[in-house]
N, C-alpha and C. Protein backbone atom coordinates (compact mmCIF):
# COMPACT_ATOMS: atom_id res chain seq x y z
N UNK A 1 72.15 82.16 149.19
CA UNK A 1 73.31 81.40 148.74
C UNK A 1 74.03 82.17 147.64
N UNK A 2 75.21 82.38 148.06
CA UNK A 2 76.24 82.58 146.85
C UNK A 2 76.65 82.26 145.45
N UNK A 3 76.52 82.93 144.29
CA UNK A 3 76.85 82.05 142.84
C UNK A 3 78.56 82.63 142.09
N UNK A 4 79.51 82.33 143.86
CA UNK A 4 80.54 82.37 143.60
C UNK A 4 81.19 80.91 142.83
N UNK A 5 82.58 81.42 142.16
CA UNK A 5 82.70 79.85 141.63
C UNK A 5 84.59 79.66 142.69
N UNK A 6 84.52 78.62 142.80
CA UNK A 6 85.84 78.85 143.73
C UNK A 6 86.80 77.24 142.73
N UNK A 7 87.62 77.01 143.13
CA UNK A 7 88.77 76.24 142.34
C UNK A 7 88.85 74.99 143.89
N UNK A 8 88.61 74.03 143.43
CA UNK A 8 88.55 73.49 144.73
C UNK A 8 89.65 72.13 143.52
N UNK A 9 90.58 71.30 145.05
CA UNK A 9 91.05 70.12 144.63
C UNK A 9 90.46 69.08 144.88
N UNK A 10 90.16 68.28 143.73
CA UNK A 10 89.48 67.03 143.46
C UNK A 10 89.51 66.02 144.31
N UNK A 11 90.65 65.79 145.17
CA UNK A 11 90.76 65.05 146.39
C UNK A 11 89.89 65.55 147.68
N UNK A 12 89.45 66.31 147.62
CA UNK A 12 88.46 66.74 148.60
C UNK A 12 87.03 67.10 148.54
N UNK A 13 86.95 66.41 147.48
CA UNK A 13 85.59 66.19 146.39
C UNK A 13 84.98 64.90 146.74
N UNK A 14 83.63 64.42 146.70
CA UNK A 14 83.49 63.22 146.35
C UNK A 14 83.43 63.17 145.23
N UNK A 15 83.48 61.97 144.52
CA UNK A 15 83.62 61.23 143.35
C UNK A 15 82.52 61.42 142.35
N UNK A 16 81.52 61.53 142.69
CA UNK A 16 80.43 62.02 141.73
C UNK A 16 80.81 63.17 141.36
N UNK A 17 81.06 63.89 140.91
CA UNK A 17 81.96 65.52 140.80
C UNK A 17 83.06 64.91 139.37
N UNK A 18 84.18 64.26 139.85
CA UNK A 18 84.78 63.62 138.32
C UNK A 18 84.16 63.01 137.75
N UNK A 19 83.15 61.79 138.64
CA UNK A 19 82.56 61.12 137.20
C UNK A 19 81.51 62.37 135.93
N UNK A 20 81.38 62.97 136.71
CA UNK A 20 80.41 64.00 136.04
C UNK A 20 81.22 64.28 134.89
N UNK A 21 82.09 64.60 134.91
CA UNK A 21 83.57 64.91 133.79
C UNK A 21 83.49 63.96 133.06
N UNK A 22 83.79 62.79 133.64
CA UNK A 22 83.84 61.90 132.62
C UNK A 22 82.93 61.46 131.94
N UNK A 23 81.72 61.65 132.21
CA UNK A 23 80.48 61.62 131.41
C UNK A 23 80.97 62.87 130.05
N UNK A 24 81.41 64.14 130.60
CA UNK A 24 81.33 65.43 129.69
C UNK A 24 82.09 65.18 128.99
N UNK A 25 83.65 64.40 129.02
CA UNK A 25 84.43 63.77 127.92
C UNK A 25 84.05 62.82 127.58
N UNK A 26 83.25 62.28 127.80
CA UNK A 26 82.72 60.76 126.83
C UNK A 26 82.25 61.51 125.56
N UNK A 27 81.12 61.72 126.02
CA UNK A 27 79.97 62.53 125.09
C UNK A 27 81.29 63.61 123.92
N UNK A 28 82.33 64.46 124.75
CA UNK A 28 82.51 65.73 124.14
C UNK A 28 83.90 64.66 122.96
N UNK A 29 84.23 63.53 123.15
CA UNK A 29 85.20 63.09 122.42
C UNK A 29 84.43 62.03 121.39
N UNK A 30 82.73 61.64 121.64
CA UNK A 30 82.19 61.13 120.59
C UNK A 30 82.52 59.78 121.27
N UNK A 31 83.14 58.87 122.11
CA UNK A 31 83.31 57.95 122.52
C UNK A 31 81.44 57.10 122.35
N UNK A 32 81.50 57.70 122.96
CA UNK A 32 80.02 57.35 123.47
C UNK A 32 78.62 58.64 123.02
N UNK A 33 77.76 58.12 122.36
CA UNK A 33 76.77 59.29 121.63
C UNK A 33 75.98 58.99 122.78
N UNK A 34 75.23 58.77 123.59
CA UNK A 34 73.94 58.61 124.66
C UNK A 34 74.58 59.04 126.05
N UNK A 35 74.06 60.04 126.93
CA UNK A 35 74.11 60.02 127.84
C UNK A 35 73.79 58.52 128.84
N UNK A 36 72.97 58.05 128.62
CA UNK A 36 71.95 57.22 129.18
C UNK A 36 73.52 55.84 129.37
N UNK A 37 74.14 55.49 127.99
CA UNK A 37 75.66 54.75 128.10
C UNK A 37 76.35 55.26 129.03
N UNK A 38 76.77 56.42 128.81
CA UNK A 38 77.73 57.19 129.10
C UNK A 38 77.62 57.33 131.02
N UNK A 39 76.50 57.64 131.59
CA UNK A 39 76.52 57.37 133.18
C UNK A 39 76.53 55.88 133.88
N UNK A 40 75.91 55.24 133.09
CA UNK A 40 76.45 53.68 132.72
C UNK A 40 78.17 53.22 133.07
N UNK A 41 78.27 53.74 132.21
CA UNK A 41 80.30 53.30 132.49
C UNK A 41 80.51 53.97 133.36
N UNK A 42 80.32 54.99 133.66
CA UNK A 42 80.98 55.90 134.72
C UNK A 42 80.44 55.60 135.93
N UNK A 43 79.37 55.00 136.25
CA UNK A 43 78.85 54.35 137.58
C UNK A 43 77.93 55.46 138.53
N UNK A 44 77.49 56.54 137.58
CA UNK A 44 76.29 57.36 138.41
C UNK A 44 74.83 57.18 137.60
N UNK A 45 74.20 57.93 138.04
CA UNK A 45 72.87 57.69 137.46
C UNK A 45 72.21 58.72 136.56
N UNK A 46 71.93 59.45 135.65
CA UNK A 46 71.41 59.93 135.29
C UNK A 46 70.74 61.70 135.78
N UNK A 47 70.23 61.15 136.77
CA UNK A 47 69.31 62.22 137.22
C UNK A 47 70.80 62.87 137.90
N UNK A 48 71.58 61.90 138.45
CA UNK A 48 72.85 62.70 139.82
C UNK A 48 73.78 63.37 138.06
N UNK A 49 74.26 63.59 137.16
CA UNK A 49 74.56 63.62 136.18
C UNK A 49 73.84 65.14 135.74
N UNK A 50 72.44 64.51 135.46
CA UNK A 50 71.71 66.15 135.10
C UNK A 50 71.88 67.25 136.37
N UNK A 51 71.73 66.81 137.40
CA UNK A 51 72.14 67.79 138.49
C UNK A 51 73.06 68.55 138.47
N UNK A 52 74.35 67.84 137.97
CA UNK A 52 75.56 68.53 138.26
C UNK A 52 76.21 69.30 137.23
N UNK A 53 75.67 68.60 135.98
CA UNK A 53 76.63 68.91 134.77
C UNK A 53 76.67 70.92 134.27
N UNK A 54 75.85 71.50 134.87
CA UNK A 54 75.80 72.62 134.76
C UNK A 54 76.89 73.36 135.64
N UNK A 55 77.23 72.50 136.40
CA UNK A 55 77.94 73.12 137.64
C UNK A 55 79.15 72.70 137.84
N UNK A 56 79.81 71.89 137.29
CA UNK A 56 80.94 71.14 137.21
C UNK A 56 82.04 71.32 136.05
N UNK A 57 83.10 72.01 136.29
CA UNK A 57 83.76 72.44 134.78
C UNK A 57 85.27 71.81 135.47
N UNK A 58 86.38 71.42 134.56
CA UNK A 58 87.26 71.29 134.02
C UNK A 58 88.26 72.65 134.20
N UNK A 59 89.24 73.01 135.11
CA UNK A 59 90.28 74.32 134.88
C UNK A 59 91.43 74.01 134.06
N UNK A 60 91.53 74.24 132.95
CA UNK A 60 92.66 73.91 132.23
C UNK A 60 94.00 74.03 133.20
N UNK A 61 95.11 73.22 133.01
CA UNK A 61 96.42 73.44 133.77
C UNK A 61 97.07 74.36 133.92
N UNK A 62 96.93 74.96 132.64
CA UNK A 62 97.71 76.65 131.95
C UNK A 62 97.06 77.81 132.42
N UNK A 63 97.02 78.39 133.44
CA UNK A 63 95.97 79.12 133.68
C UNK A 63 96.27 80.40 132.76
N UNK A 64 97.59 80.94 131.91
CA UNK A 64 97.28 81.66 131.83
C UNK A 64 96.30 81.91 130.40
N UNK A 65 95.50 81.34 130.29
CA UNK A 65 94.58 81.65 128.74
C UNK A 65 93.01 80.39 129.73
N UNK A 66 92.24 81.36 130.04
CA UNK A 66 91.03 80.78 130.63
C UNK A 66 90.38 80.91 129.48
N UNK A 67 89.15 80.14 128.99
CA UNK A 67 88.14 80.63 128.52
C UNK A 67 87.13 79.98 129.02
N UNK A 68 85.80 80.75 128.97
CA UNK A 68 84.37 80.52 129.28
C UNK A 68 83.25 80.67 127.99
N UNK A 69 82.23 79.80 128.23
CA UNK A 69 81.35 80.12 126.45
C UNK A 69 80.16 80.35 128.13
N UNK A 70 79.37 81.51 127.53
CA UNK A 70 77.88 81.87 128.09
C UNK A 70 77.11 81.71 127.23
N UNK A 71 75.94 81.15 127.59
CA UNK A 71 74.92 80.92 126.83
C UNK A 71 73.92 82.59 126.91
N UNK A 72 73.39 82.97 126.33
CA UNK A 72 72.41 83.50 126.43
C UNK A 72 70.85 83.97 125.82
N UNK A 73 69.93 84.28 126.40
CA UNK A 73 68.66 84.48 125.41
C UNK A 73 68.35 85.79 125.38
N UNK A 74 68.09 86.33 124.44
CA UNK A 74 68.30 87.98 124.29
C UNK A 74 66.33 88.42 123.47
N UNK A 75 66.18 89.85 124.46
CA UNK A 75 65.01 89.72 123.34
C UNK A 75 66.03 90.25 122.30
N UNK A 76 64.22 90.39 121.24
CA UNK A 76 65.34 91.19 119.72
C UNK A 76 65.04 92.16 119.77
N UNK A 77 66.19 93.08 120.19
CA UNK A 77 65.91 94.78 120.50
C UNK A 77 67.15 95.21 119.95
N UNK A 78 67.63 95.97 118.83
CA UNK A 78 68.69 96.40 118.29
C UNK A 78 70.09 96.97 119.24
N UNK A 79 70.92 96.85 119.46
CA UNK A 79 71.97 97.37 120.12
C UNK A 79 72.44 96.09 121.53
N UNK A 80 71.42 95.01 121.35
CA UNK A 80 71.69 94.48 123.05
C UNK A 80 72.76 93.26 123.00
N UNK A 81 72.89 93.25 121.86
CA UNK A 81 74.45 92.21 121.54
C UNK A 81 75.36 93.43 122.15
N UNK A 82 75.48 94.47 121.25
CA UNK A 82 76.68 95.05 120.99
C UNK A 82 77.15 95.38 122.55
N UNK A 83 75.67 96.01 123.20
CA UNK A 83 76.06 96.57 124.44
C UNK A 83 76.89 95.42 125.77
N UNK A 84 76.23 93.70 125.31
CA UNK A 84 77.05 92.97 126.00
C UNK A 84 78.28 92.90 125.96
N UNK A 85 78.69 92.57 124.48
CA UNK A 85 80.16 92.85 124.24
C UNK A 85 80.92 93.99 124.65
N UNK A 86 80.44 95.01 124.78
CA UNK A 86 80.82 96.28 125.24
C UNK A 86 81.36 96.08 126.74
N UNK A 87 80.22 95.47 127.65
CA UNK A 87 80.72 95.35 128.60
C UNK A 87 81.78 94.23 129.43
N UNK A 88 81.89 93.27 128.34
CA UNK A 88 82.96 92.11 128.62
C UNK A 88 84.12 92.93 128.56
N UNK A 89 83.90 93.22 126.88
CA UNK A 89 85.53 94.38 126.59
C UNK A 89 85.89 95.28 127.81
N UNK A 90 84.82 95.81 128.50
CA UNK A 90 85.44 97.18 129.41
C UNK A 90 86.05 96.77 130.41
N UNK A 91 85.81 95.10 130.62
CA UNK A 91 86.60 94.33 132.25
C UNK A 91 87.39 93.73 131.97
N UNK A 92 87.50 93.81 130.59
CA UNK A 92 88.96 93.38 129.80
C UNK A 92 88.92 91.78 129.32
N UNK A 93 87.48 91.43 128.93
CA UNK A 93 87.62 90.31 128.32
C UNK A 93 87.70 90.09 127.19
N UNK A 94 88.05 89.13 126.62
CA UNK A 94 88.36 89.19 125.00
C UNK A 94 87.94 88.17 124.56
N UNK A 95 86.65 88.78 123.57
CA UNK A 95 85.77 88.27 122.36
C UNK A 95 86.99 87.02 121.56
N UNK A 96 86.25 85.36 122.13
CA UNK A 96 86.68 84.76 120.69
C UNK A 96 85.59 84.11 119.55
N UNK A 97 84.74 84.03 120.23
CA UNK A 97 83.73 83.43 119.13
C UNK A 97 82.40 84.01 119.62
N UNK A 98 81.39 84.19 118.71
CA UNK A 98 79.74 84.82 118.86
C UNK A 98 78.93 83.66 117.70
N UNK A 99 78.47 82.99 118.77
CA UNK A 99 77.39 82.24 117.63
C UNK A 99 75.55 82.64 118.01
N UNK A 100 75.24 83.10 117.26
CA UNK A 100 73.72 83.42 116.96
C UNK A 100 72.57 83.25 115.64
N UNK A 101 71.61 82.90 116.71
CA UNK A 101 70.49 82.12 115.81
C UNK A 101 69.58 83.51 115.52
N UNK A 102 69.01 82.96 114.49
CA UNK A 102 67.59 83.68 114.36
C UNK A 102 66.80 83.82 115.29
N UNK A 103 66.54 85.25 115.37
CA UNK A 103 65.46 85.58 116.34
C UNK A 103 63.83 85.03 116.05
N UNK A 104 63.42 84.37 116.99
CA UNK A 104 62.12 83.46 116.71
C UNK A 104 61.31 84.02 118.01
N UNK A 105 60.34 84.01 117.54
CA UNK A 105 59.48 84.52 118.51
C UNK A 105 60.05 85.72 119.60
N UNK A 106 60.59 86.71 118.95
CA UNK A 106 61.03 88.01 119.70
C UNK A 106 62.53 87.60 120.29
N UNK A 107 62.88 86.66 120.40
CA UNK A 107 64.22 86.27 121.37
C UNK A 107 64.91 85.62 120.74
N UNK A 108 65.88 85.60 120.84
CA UNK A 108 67.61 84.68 119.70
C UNK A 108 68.62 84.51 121.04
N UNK A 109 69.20 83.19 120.87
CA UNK A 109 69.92 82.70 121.45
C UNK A 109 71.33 82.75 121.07
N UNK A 110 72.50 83.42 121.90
CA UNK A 110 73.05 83.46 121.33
C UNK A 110 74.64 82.61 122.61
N UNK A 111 75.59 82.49 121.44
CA UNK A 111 76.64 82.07 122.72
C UNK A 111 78.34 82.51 122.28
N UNK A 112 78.36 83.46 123.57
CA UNK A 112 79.82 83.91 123.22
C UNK A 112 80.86 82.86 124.42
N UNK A 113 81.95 82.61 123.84
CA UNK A 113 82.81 82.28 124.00
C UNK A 113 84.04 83.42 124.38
N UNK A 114 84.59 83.60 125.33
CA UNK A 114 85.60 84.63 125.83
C UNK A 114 86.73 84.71 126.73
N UNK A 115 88.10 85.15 126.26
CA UNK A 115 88.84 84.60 127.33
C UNK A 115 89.03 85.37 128.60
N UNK A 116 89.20 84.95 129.63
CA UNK A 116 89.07 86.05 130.83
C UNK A 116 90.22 85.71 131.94
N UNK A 117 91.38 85.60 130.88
CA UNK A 117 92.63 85.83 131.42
C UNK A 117 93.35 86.92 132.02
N UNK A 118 92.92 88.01 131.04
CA UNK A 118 93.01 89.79 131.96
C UNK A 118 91.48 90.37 132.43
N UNK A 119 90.69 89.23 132.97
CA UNK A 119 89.61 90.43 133.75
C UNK A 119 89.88 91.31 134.62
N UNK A 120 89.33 92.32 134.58
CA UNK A 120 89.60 92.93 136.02
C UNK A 120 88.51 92.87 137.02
N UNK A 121 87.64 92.10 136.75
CA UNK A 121 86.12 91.79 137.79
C UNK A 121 86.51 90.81 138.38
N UNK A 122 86.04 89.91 139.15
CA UNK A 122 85.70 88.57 138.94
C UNK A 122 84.29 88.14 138.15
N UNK A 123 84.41 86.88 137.56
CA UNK A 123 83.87 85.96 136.37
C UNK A 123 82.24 86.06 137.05
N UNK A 124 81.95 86.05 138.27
CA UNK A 124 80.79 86.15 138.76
C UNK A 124 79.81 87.01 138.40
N UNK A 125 80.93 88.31 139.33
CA UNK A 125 80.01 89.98 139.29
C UNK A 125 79.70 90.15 137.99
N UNK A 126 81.05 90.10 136.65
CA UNK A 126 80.43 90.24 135.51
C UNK A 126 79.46 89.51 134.75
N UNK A 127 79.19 88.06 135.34
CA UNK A 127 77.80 87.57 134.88
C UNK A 127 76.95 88.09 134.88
N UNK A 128 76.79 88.42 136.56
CA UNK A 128 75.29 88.89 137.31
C UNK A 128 75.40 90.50 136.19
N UNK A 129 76.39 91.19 136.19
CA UNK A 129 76.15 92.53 135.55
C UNK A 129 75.36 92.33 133.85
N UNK A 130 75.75 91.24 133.33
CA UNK A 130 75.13 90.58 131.76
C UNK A 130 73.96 90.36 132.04
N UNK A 131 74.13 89.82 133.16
CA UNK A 131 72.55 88.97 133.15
C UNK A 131 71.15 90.20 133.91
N UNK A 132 71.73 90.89 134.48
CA UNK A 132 70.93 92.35 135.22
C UNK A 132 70.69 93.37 133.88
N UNK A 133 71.55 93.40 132.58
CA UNK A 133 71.14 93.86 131.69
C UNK A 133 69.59 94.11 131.00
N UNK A 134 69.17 95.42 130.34
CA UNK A 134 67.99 95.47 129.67
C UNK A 134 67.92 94.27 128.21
N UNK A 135 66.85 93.48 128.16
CA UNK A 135 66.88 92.45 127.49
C UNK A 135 67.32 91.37 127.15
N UNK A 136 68.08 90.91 128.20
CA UNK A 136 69.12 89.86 128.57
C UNK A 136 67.70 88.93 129.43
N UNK A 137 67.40 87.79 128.93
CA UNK A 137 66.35 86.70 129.26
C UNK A 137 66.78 85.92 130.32
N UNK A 138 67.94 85.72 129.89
CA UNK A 138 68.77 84.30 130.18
C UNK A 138 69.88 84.16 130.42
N UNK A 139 70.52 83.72 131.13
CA UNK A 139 72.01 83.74 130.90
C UNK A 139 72.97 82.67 132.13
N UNK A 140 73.38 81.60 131.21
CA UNK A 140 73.47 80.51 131.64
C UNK A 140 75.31 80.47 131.36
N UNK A 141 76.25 79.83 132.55
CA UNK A 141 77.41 79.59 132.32
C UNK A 141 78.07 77.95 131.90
N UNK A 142 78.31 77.85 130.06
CA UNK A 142 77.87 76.63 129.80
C UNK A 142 79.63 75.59 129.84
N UNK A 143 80.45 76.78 130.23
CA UNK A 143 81.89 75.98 129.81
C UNK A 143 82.90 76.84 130.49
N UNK A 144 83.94 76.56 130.76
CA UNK A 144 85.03 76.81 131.62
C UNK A 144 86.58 75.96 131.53
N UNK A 145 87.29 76.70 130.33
CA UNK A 145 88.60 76.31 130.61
C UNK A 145 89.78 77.12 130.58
């Protein structure tokens, strides 16, 4: 199976797919603090909710300014930030935010945020190329607009 991402219209979706959204703006506007509420109003269940929410993003209207935040777990080996960033920059993505924790037990989590309005890859290949990296643990796609 493929871990292409494609732009599909919502009318040809079932409905569990937006409510999933609307769970992610409940929670992301503070409306509602509990998931457990929050699939409640929206009329799915929980478990159909955890399934999806990894997989379900929001395309802003404006396409031209995308951004994506990646999660990732890195061991702690000197140079393996820089060399990620290195390779976003070379497909022409542009660094907006780097948040990183202390390295605990050999590995630090870290999460860049980037816009990938002038890539020249697609958003995929350059995952799999981050994530095929030396010391790259992890690497999870946590946001998309």
């Amino acid at each position: 199976m493929s871990n292409r991402f494609l732009m599909i219209h919502t009318s040809v979706l079932p409905d569990v797919f937006e409510k999933v959204i609307e769970v992610k703006e409940l929670m992301k506007t503070g409306k509602i603090k509990e998931i457990t509420e929050a699939v409640k109003v929206v009329g799915i269940s929980r478990s159909t909710y955890y399934k999806y929410k990894d997989y379900v993003f929001v395309v802003s209207q404006t396409m031209n300014n995308l951004k994506v935040i990646i999660s990732l777990t890195l061991d702690h080996e000197p140079g393996t930030l820089s060399k990620i960033l290195d390779k976003i920059a070379y497909y022409k993505g542009n660094i907006l935010t780097i948040n990183q924790e202390i390295p605990i037990n050999n590995s630090a989590n870290v999460n860049i945020t980037f816009d990938i309005s002038n890539l020249n890859i697609e958003l995929n290949d350059l995952l799999e190329k981050i994530k095929s990296m030396e010391h790259v643990i992890k690497l999870e796609l946590i946001a998309m607009d």
